[in-house]
Protein backbone atom coordinates (compact mmCIF):
# COMPACT_ATOMS: atom_id res chain seq x y z
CA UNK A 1 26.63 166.78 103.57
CA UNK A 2 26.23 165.03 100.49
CA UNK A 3 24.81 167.36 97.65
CA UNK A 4 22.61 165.28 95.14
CA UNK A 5 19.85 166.13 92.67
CA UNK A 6 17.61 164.80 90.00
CA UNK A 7 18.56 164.62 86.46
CA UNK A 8 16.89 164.25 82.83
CA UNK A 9 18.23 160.87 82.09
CA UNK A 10 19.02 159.80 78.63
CA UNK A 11 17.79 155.92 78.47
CA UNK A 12 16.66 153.50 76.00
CA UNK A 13 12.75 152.51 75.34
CA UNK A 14 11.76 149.67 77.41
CA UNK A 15 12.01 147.55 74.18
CA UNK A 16 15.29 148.39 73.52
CA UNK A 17 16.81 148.11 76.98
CA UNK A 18 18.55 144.45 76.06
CA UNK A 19 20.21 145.57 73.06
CA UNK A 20 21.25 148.99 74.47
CA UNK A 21 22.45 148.24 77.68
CA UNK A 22 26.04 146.71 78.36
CA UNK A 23 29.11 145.23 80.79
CA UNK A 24 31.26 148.48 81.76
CA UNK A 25 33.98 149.49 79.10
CA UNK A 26 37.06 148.67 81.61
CA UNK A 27 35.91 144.66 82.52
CA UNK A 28 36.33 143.39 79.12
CA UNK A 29 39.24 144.03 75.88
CA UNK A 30 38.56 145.67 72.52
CA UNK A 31 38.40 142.39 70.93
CA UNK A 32 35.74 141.00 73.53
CA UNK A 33 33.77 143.81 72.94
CA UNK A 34 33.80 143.44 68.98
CA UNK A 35 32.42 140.07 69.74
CA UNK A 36 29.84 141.38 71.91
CA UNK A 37 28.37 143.60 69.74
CA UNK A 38 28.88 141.68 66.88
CA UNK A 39 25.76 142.05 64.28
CA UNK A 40 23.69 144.52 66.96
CA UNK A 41 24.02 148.79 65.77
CA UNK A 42 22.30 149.50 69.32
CA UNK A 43 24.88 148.04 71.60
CA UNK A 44 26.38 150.81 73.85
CA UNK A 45 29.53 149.49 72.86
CA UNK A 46 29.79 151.54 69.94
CA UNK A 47 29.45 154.48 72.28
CA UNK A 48 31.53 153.28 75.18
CA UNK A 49 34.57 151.54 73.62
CA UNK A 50 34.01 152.99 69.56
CA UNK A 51 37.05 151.32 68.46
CA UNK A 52 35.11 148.08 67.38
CA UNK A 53 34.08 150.20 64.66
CA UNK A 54 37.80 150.51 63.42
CA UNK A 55 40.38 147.77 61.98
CA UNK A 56 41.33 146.50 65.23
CA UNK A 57 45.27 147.88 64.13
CA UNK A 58 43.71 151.76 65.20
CA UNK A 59 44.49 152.35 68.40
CA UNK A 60 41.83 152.91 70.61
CA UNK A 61 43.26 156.37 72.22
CA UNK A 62 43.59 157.45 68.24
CA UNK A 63 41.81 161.02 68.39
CA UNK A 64 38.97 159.24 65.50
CA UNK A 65 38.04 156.98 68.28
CA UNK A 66 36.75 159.33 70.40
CA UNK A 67 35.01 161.44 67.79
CA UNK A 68 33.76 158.25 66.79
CA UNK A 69 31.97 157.85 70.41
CA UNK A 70 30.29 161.42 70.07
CA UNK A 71 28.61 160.61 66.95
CA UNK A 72 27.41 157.33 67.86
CA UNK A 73 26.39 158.81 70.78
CA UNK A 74 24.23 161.72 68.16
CA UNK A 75 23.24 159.15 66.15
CA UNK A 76 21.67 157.00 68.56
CA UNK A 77 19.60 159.50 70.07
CA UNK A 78 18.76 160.41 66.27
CA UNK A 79 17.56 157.37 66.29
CA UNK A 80 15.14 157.21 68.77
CA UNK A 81 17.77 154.55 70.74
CA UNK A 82 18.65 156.66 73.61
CA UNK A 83 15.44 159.25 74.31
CA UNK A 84 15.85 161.77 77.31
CA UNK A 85 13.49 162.51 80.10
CA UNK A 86 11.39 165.63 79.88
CA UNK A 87 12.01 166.45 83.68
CA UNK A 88 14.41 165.83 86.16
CA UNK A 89 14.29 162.36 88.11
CA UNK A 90 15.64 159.53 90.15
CA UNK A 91 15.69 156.14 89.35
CA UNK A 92 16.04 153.08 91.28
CA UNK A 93 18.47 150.61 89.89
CA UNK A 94 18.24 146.98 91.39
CA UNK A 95 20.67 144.25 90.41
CA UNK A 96 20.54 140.42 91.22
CA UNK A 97 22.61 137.75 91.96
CA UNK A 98 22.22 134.25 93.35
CA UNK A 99 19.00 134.97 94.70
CA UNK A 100 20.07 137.88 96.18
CA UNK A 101 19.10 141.66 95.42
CA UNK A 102 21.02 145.28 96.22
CA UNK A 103 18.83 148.35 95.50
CA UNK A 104 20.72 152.05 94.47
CA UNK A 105 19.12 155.10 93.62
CA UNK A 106 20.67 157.24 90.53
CA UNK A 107 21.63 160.36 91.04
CA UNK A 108 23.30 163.04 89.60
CA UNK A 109 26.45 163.60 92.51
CA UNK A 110 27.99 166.63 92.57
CA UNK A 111 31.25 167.37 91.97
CA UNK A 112 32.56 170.38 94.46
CA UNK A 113 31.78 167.17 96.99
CA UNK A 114 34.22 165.02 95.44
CA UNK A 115 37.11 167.75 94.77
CA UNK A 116 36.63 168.80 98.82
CA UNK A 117 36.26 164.95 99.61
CA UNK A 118 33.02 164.31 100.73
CA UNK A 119 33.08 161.48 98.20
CA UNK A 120 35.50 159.69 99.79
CA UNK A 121 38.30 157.01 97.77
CA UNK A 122 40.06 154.06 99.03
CA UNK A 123 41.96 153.81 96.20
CA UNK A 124 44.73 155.75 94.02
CA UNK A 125 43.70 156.52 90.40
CA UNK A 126 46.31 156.81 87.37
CA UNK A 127 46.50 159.70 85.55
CA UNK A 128 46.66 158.10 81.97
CA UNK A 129 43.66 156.48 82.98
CA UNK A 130 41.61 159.19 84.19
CA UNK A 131 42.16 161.21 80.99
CA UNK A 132 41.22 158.50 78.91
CA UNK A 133 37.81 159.02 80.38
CA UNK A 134 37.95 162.78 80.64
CA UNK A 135 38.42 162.76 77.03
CA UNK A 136 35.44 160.26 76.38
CA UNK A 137 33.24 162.80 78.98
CA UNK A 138 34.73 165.94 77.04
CA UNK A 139 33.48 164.62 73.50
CA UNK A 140 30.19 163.40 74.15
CA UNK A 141 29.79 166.17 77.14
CA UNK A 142 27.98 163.40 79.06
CA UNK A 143 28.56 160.80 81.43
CA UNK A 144 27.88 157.81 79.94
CA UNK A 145 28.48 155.32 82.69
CA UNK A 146 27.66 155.81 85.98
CA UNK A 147 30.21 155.06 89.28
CA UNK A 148 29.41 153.07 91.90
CA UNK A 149 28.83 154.63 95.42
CA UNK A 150 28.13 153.20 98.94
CA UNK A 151 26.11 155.51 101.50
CA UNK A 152 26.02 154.37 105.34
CA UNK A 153 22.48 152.81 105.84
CA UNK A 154 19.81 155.39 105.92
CA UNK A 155 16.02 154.31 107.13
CA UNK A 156 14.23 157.30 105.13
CA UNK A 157 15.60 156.10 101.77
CA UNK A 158 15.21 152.28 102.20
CA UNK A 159 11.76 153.25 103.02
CA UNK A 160 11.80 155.67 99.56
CA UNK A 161 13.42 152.42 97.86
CA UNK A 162 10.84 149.49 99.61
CA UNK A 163 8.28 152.06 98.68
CA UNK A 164 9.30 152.91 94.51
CA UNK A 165 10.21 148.99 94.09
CA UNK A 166 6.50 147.56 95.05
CA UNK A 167 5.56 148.96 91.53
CA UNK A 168 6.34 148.13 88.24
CA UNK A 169 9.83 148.18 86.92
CA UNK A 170 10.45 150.76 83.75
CA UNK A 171 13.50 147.68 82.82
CA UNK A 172 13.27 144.06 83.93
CA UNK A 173 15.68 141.39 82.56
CA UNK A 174 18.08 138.68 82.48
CA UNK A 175 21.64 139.76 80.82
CA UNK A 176 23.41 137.14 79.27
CA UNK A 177 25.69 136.98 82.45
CA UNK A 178 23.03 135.45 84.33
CA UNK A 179 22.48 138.59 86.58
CA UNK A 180 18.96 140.27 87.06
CA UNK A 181 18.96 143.90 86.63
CA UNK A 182 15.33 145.91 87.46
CA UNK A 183 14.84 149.76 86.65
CA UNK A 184 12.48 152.08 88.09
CA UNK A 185 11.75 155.82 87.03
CA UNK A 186 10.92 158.63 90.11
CA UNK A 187 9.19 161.26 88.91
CA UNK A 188 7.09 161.91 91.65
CA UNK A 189 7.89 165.65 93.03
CA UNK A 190 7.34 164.64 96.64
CA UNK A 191 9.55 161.10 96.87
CA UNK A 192 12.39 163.23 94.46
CA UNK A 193 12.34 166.24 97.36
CA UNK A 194 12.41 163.50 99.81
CA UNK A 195 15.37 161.68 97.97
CA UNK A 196 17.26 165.14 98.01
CA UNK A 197 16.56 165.72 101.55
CA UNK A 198 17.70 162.52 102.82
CA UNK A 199 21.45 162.78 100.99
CA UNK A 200 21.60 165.96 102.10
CA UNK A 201 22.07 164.75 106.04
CA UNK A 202 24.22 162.34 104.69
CA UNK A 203 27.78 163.04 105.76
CA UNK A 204 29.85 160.90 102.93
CA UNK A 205 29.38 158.85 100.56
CA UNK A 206 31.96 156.40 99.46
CA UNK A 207 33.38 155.06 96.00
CA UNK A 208 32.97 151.56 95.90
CA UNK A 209 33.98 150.90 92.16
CA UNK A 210 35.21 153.54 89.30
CA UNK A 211 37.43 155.58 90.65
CA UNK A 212 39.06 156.76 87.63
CA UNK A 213 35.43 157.34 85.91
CA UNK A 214 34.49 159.31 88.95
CA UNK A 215 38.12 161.35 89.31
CA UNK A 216 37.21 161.77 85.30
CA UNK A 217 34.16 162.82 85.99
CA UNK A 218 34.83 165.34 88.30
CA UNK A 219 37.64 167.07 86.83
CA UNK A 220 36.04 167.89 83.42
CA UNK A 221 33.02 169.44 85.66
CA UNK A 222 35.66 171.51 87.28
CA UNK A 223 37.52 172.14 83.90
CA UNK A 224 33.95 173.65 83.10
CA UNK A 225 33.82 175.83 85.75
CA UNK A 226 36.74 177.38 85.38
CA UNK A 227 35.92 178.30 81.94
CA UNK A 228 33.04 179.41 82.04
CA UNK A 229 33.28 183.36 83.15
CA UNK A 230 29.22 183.30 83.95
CA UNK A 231 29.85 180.15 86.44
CA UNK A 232 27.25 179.71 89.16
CA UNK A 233 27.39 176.37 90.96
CA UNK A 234 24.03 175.48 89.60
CA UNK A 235 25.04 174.15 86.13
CA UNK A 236 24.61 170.64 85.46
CA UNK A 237 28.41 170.19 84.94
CA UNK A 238 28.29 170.40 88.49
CA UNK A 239 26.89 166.78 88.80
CA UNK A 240 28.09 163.58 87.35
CA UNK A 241 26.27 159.93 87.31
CA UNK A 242 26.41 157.95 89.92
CA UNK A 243 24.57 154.48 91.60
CA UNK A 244 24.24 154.72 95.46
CA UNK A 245 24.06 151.39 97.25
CA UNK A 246 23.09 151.85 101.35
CA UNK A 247 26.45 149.49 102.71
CA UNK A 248 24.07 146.64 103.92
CA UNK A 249 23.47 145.95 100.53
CA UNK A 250 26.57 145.63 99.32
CA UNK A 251 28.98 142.89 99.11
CA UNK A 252 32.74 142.68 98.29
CA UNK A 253 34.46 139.62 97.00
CA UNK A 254 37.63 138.02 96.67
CA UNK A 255 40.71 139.49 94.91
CA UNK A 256 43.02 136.81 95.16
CA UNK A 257 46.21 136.55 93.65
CA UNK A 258 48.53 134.08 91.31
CA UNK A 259 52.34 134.37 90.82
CA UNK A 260 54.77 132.93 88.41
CA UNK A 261 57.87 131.25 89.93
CA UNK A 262 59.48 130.84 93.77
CA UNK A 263 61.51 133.77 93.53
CA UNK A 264 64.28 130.76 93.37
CA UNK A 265 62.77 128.42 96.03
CA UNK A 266 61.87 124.90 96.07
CA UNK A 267 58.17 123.87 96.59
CA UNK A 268 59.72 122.65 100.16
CA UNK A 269 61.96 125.84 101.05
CA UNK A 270 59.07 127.79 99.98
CA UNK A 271 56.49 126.05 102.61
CA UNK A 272 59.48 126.05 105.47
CA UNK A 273 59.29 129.86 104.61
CA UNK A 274 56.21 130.58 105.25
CA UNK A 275 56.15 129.03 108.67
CA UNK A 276 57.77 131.75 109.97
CA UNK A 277 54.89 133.77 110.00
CA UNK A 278 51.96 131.30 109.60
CA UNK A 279 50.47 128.20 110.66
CA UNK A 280 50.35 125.62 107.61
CA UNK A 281 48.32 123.07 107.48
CA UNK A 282 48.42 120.85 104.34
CA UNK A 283 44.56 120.35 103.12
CA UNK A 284 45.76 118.01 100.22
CA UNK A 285 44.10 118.01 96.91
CA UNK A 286 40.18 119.18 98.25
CA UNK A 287 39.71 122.76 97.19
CA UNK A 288 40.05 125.22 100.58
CA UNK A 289 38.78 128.68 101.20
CA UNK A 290 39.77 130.78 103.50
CA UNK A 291 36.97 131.27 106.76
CA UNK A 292 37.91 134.50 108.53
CA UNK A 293 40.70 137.18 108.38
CA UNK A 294 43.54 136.10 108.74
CA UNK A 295 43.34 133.11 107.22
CA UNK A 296 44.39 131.86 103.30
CA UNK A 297 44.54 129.40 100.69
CA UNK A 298 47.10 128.40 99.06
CA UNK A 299 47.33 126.03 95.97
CA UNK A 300 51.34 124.46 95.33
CA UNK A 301 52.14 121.34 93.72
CA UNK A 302 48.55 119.98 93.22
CA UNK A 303 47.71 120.52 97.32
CA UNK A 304 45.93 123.44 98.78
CA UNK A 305 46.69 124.43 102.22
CA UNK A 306 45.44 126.78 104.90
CA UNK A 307 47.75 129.30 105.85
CA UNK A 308 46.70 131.49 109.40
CA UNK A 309 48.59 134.39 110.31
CA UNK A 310 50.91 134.20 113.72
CA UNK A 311 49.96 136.46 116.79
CA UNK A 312 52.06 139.78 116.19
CA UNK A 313 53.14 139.58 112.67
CA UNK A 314 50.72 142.16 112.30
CA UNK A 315 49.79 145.25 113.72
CA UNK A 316 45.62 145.18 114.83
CA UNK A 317 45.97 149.18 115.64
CA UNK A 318 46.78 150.36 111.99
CA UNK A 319 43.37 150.18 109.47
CA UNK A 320 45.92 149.44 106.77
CA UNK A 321 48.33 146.89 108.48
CA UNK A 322 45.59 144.68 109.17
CA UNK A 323 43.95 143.66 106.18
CA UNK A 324 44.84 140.77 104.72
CA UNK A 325 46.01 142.14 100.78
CA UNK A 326 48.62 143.86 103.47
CA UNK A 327 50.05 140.89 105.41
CA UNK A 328 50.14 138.58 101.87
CA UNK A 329 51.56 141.45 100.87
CA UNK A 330 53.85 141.74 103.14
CA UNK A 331 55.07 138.65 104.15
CA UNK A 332 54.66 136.25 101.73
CA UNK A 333 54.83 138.33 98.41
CA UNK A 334 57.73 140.78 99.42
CA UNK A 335 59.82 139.22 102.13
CA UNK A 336 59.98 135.67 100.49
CA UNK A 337 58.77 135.97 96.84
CA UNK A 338 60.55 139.24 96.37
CA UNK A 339 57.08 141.45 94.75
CA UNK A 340 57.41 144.80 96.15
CA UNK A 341 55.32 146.55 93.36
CA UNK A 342 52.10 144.87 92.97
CA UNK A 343 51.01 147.60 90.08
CA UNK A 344 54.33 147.25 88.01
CA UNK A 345 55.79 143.51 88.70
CA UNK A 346 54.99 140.82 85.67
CA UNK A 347 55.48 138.24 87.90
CA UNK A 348 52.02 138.39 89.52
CA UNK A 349 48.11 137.97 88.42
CA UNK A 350 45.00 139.01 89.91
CA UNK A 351 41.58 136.63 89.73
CA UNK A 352 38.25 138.59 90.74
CA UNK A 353 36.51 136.09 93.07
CA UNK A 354 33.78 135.75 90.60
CA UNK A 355 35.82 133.60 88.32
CA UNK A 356 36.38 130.78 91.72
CA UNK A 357 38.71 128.89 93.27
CA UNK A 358 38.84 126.62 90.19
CA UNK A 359 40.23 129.51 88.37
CA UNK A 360 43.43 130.08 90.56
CA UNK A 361 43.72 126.08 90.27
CA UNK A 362 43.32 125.98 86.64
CA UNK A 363 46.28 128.88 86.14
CA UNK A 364 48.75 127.00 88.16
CA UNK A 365 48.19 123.49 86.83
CA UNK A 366 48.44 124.53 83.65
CA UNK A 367 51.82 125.63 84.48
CA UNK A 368 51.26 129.07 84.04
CA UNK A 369 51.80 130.30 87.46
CA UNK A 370 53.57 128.42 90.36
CA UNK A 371 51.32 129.04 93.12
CA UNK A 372 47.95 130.81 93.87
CA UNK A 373 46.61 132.60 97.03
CA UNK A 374 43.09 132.98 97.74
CA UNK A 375 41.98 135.96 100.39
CA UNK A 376 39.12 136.20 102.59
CA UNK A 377 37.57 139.31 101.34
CA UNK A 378 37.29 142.91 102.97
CA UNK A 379 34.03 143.84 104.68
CA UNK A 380 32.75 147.59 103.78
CA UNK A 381 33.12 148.38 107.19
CA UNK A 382 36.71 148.23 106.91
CA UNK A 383 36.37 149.84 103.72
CA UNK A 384 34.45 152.97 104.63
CA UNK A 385 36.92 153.13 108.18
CA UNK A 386 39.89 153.59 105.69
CA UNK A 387 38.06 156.03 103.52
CA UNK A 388 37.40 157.86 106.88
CA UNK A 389 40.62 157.26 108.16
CA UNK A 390 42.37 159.09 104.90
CA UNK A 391 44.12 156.12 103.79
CA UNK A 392 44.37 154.38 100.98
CA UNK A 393 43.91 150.39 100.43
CA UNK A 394 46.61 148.87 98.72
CA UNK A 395 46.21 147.41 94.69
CA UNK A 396 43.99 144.95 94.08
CA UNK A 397 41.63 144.97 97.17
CA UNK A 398 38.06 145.20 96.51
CA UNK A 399 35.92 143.31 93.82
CA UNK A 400 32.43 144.16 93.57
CA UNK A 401 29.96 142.19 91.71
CA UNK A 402 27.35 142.26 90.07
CA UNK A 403 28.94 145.11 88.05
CA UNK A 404 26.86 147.88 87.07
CA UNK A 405 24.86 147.40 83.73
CA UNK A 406 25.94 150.44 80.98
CA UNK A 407 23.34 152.40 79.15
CA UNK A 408 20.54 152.40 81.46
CA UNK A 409 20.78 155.97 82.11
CA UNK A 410 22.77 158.67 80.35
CA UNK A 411 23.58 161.92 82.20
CA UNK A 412 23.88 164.90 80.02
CA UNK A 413 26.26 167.38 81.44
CA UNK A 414 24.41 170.64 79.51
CA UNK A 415 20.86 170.06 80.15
């Protein structure tokens, strides 16, 4: 059952939320982020990716960096820019986009759940990645971000949720992204018992986004443990920052792909390829998206088409096999392109959804890439059944969006 509990967040004063908060340190480049913060001392960037406070020739893994991050961290609660709770709570943590709203409670997760998998993954981590952020956790002995989880749908804390979200937000604004994000405190003893009670007959829950910050996350709470001769289970080590979205709430976008050349082919040879193991059907220069599994766009020569997948070319019975990312990959990208590593091979791009079909246009008439391939995106049904399954969705599956707003909540990992 999923172990969660309250936490003494670390969080900016209602009037500083806008200049605190910020995009997550892995969606945007060094340089991007310089620009970002460009002229404003509270932006979390300073804390998050500190090298904008170096010649951009330091490299951002230089050991400085990192101390760097700790004492902007010191000196922005010095400041009175970040201020901690005086007792343990939850928060609510609303974001919205296009008119539509997903609510997830904060919480601090704990980590014995993820190292015995009742956190579940769906995807593998790196390891240079994950101790990138184990070193930003060790320095500042926080975590600073917060991961993204999904719960199966549970009445007793929509109700909780409904309930907290009729009052007045603690945060309420616009970023410059267009995207609404809304913050509520808990510090009601009775709803924060309730909260804990409710995760606790909670079998999973389910990374949806960050799985390196949450591997991270959880192996410098364990690296704790192990050195600390006195260890109980109790200390807040034990628990790391997370977002919890019920699945309902939650939706998952596009990943679709762009590659460079024709692995030798002509435009032609290419399309007589692929009939093989779709139906093609040439939807000339209108912009097409795809309208169910099994079905794709792709953008040659100026045209897009509609590509559907033949009856047994792949295999319904395997959670894996089935999913689109799997048959692209397989029949189109491998067995006639000639990509068989979609994490190492230069030859292909990946567009979030977010950026639209115009993107994946744009990149191929520029001459840039040679064609583009647009996927109808996984559901988190299919999602959580691989997590539960034990298997692991191939690169460049999921895209979640709106991504979760840094700085709104700080969880200290001694206190």
């Amino acid at each position: 059952m999923a172990k969660v509990k309250p936490f003494k967040g670390v969080r900016p004063p209602r009037e500083m939320v806008t200049e605190v908060a910020s995009r997550p340190y892995d969606v945007l480049n060094s340089e991007e982020a310089r620009r970002e913060a460009d002229g404003n001392p509270k932006s979390l960037y300073h804390i998050i990716k500190p090298e904008i406070d170096f010649d951009p020739a330091v490299d951002e893994h230089d050991p400085c960096v990192y101390d760097k991050a700790v004492k902007n961290f010191n000196m922005f609660q010095q400041q009175g820019w970040l201020v901690q709770d005086n007792s343990e709570r939850y928060y609510i943590y609303a974001q919205t986009m296009n008119g539509r709203t997903q609510y997830g409670i904060v919480i601090a997760a704990n980590v014995e759940d993820y190292l015995q998998e009742r956190i579940k993954k769906h995807e593998l981590t790196r390891r240079d990645k994950e101790e990138d952020r184990m070193k930003h956790v060790r320095v500042n002995n926080a975590n600073i971000e917060p991961v993204f989880f999904a719960f199966p749908d549970n009445e007793a804390l929509e109700r909780i949720i409904r309930d907290v979200t009729a009052g007045e937000p603690e945060y309420d604004f616009i970023a410059p992204d267009g995207f609404g994000h809304h913050f509520w405190v808990i510090d009601n003893p009775d709803t924060i018992a309730a909260i804990t009670e409710a995760f606790d007959k909670i079998p999973y829950l389910y990374i949806a986004d960050g799985h390196h910050r949450t591997a991270a996350a959880a192996l410098v709470g364990a690296e704790k443990a192990r050195q600390n001769p006195n260890h109980t289970g109790n200390e807040e080590y034990n628990y790391f920052l997370a977002v919890a979205f019920p699945a309902s709430h939650l939706n998952i976008i596009d990943y679709n792909r762009v590659v460079r050349d024709l692995n030798g082919l002509t435009p032609q040879q290419f399309l007589q390829a692929l009939e093989k193991d779709f139906f093609v059907e040439d939807k000339g220069n209108e912009t097409y998206r795809p309208y169910a599994l099994h079905n794709f766009s792709l953008y040659l020569d100026g045209h897009w088409y509609s590509l559907t997948a033949r009856e047994g070319r792949y295999d319904n019975s395997d959670p894996i096999g089935v999913l689109d990312v799997t048959i692209s990959s397989n029949l189109i990208l491998r067995d006639i392109l000639g990509i068989h590593d979609l994490r190492t091979d230069k030859r292909i791009d990946f567009v979030g959804g977010i950026r639209g079909l115009e993107e994946l246009k744009r990149r191929v008439d520029s001459g840039e890439m040679a064609i583009a391939l647009a996927l109808y995106p996984v559901s988190m049904k299919q999602l959580m059944d691989i997590a539960d399954s034990g298997n692991i969705m191939p690169p460049k599956t999921t895209w979640f969006e709106p991504k979760l707003r840094s700085g709104l909540v700080i969880h200290k990992l001694n206190d």
